[in-house]
Protein backbone atom coordinates (compact mmCIF):
# COMPACT_ATOMS: atom_id res chain seq x y z
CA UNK A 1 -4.89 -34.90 75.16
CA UNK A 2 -6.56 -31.32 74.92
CA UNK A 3 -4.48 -30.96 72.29
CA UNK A 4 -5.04 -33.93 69.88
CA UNK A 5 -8.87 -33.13 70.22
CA UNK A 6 -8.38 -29.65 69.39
CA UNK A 7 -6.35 -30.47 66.49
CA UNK A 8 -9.13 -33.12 65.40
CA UNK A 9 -12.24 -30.50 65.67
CA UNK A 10 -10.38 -28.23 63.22
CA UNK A 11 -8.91 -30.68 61.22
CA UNK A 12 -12.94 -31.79 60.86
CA UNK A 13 -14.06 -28.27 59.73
CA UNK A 14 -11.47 -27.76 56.90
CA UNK A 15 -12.14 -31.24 55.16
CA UNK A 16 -14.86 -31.24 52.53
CA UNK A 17 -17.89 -32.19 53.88
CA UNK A 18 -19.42 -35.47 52.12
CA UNK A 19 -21.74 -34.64 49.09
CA UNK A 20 -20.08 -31.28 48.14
CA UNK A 21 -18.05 -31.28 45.02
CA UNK A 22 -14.89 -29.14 45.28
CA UNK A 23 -13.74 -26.96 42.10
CA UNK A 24 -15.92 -25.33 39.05
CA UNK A 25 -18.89 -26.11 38.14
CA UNK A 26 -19.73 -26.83 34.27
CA UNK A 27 -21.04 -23.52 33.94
CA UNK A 28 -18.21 -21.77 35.17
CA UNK A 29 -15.60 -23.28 32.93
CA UNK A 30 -18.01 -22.37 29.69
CA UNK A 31 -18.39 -18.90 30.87
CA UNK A 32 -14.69 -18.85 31.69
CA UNK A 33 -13.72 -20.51 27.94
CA UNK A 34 -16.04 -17.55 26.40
CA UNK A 35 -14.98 -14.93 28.17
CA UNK A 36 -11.38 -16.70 26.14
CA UNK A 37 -12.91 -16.79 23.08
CA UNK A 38 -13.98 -13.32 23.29
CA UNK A 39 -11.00 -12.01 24.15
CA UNK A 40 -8.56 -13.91 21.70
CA UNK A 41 -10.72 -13.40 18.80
CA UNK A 42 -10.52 -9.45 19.38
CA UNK A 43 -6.79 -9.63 19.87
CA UNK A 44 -6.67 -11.25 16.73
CA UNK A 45 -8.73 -8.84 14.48
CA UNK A 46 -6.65 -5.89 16.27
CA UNK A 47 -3.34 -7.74 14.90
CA UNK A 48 -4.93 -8.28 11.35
CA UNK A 49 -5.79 -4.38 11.51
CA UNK A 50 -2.30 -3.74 12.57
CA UNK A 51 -0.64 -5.85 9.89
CA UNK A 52 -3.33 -4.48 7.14
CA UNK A 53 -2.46 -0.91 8.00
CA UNK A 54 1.39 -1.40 7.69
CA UNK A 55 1.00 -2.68 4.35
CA UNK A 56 -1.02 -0.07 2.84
CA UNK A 57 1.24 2.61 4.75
CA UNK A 58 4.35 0.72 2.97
CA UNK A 59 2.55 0.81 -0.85
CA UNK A 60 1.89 4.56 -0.03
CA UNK A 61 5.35 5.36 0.54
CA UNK A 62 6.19 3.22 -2.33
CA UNK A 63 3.53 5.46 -4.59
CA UNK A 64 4.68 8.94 -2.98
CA UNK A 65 8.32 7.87 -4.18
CA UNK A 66 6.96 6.83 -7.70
CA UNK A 67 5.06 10.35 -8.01
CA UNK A 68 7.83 12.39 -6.88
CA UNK A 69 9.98 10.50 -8.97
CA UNK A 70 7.83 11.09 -12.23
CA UNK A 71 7.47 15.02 -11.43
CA UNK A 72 10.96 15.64 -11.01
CA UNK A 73 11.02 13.68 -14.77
CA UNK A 74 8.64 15.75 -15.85
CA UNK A 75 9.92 18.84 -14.91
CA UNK A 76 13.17 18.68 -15.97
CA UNK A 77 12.47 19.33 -19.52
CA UNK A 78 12.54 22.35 -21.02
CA UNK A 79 9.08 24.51 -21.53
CA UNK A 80 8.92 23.97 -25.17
CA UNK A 81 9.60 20.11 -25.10
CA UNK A 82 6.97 18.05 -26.10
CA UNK A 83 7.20 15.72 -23.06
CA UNK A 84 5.47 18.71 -21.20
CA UNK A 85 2.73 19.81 -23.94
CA UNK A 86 -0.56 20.05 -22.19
CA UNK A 87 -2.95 16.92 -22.29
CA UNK A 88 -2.86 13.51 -20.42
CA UNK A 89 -6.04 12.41 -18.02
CA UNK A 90 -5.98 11.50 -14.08
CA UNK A 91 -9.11 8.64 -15.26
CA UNK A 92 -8.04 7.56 -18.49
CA UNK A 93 -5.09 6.09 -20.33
CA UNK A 94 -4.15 9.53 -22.92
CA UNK A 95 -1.61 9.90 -25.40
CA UNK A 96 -0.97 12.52 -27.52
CA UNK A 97 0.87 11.59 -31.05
CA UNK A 98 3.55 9.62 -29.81
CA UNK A 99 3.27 10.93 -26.51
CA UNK A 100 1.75 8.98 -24.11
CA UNK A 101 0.61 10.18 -20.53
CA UNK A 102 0.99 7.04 -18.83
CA UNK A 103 2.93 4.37 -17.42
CA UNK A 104 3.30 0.78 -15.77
CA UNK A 105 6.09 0.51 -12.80
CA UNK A 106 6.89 -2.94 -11.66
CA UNK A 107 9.16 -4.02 -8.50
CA UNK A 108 10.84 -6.47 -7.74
CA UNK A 109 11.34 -7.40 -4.61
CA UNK A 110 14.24 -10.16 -4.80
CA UNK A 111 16.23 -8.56 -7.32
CA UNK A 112 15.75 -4.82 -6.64
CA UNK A 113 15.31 -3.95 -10.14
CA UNK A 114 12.56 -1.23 -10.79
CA UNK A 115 10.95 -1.41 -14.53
CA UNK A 116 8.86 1.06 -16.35
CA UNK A 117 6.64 0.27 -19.03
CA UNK A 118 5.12 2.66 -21.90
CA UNK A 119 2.78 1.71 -24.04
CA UNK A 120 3.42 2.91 -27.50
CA UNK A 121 1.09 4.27 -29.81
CA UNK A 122 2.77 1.93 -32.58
CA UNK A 123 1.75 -0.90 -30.83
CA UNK A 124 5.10 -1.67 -29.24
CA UNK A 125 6.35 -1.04 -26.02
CA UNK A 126 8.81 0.51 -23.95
CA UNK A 127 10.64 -0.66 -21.07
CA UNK A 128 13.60 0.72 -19.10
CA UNK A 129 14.95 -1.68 -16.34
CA UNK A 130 16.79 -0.11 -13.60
CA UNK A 131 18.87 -2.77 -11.93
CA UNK A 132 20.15 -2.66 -8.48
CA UNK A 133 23.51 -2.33 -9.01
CA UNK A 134 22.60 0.92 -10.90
CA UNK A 135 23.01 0.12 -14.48
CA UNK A 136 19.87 0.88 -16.61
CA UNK A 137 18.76 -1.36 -19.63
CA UNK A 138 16.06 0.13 -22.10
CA UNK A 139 14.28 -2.74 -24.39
CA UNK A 140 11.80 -2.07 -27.36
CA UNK A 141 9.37 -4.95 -27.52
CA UNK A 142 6.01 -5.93 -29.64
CA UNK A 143 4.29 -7.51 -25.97
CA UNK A 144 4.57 -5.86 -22.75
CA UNK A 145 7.50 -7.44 -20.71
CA UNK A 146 6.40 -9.66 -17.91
CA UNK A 147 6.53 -8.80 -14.09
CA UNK A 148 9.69 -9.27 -12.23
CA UNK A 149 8.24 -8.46 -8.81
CA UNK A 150 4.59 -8.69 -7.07
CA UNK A 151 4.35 -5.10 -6.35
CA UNK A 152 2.71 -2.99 -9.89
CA UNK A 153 1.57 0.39 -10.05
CA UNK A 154 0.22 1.93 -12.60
CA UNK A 155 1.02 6.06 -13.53
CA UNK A 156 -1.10 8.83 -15.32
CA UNK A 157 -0.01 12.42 -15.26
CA UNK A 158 -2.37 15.33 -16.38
CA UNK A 159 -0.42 18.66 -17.86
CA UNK A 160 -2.69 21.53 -17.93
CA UNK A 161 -1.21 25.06 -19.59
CA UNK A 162 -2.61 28.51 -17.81
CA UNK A 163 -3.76 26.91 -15.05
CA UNK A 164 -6.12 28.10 -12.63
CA UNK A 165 -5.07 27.89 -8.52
CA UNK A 166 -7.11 29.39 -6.24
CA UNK A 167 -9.05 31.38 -8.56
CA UNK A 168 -5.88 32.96 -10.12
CA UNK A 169 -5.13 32.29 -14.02
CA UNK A 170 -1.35 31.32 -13.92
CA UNK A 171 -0.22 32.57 -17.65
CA UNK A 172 2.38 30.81 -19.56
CA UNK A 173 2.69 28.31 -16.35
CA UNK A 174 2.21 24.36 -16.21
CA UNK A 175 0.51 22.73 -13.77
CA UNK A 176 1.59 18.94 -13.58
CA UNK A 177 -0.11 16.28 -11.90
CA UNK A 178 0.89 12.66 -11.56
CA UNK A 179 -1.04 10.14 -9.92
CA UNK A 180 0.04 6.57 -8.76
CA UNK A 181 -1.94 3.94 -7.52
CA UNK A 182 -0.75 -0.14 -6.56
CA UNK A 183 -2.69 -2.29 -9.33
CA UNK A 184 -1.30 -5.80 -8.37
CA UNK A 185 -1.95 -6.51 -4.18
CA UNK A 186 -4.99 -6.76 -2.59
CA UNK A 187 -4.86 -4.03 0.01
CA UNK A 188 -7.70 -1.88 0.93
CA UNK A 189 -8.83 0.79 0.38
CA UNK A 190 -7.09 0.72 -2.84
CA UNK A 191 -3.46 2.52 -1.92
CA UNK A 192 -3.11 5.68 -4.26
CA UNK A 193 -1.31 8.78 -4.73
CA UNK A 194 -1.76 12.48 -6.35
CA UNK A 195 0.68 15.23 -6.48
CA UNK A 196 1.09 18.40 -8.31
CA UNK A 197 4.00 21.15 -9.15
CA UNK A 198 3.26 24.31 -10.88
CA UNK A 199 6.18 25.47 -13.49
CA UNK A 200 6.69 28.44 -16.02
């Protein structure tokens, strides 16, 4: 009989007591969905950082490729070539004659083909497709070809004769600059590139 009472008396303590809610209060749930809010919204912008920085790291590869590409170009003719004579602008479409120091690259992205676009001084343009499977077609046409791909850039290169580095005249020496920057996407801070060689 000791028992059963014994049991009773502490069975009596642990129920809830009449008039006392068990569980959280109204206040505790909207601080608790807050605190949620809080914390999902900052995970979020940290992903959208995340995602926004891999882009624009990706179009800055892509523009360090088209650079390098355009300097080796560049630098393969010969000293007396006009292709190298000194002029072109970093800020403005230039051209020279015939000669223009500029250019539109466009990729495409589902068919691999990379196409570069000149704007003539004629009025025309030219374009010179390279296609994935490594065969190269070069078109003459009165309007500028339309975009295969979504990612554009657009190229100027500046060639400057005797050029001065760190103070020193460089004498019968080139200095060629090519810059690229992604015209098409809307990534910021704009994505651009700038590169220089120095050649006799």
């Amino acid at each position: 009989m000791e028992t059963l009472r014994s049991h009773l008396q502490t069975r009596n303590r642990l129920a809830p007591k009449r008039g006392h809610a068990t569980g959280f209060s109204l206040a505790e749930v909207l601080i608790a969905m807050v605190i949620l809010i809080v914390g999902l919204t900052a995970m979020a912008n940290l992903v959208a950082q995340s995602l926004a920085g891999t882009d624009s790291a990706r179009y800055l590869g892509l523009a360090t490729t088209l650079v390098s590409e355009k300097l080796e170009d560049l630098n393969r003719w010969p000293s007396g070539s006009p292709y190298v004579a000194a002029g072109g602008s970093l800020t403005a479409d230039t051209a020279a004659g015939s000669l223009n120091y500029f250019d539109d690259v466009d990729l495409s992205n589902t068919t691999g083909k990379v196409s570069e676009t000149v704007s003539k001084t004629d009025g025309t343009y030219s374009n010179v497709i390279h296609n994935a499977t490594g065969y190269v077609d070069t078109s003459s046409t009165t309007s500028p070809p339309a975009g295969s791909g979504i990612v554009a850039f657009h190229r100027r290169w500046l060639i400057e004769a005797d050029p001065v580095v760190n103070g020193i005249t460089l004498t019968g020496s080139r200095r060629i600059t090519v810059e690229a920057t992604l015209t098409n996407l809307a990534v910021k801070p704009t994505v651009s590139f700038q590169m220089s060689l120095v050649r006799p």
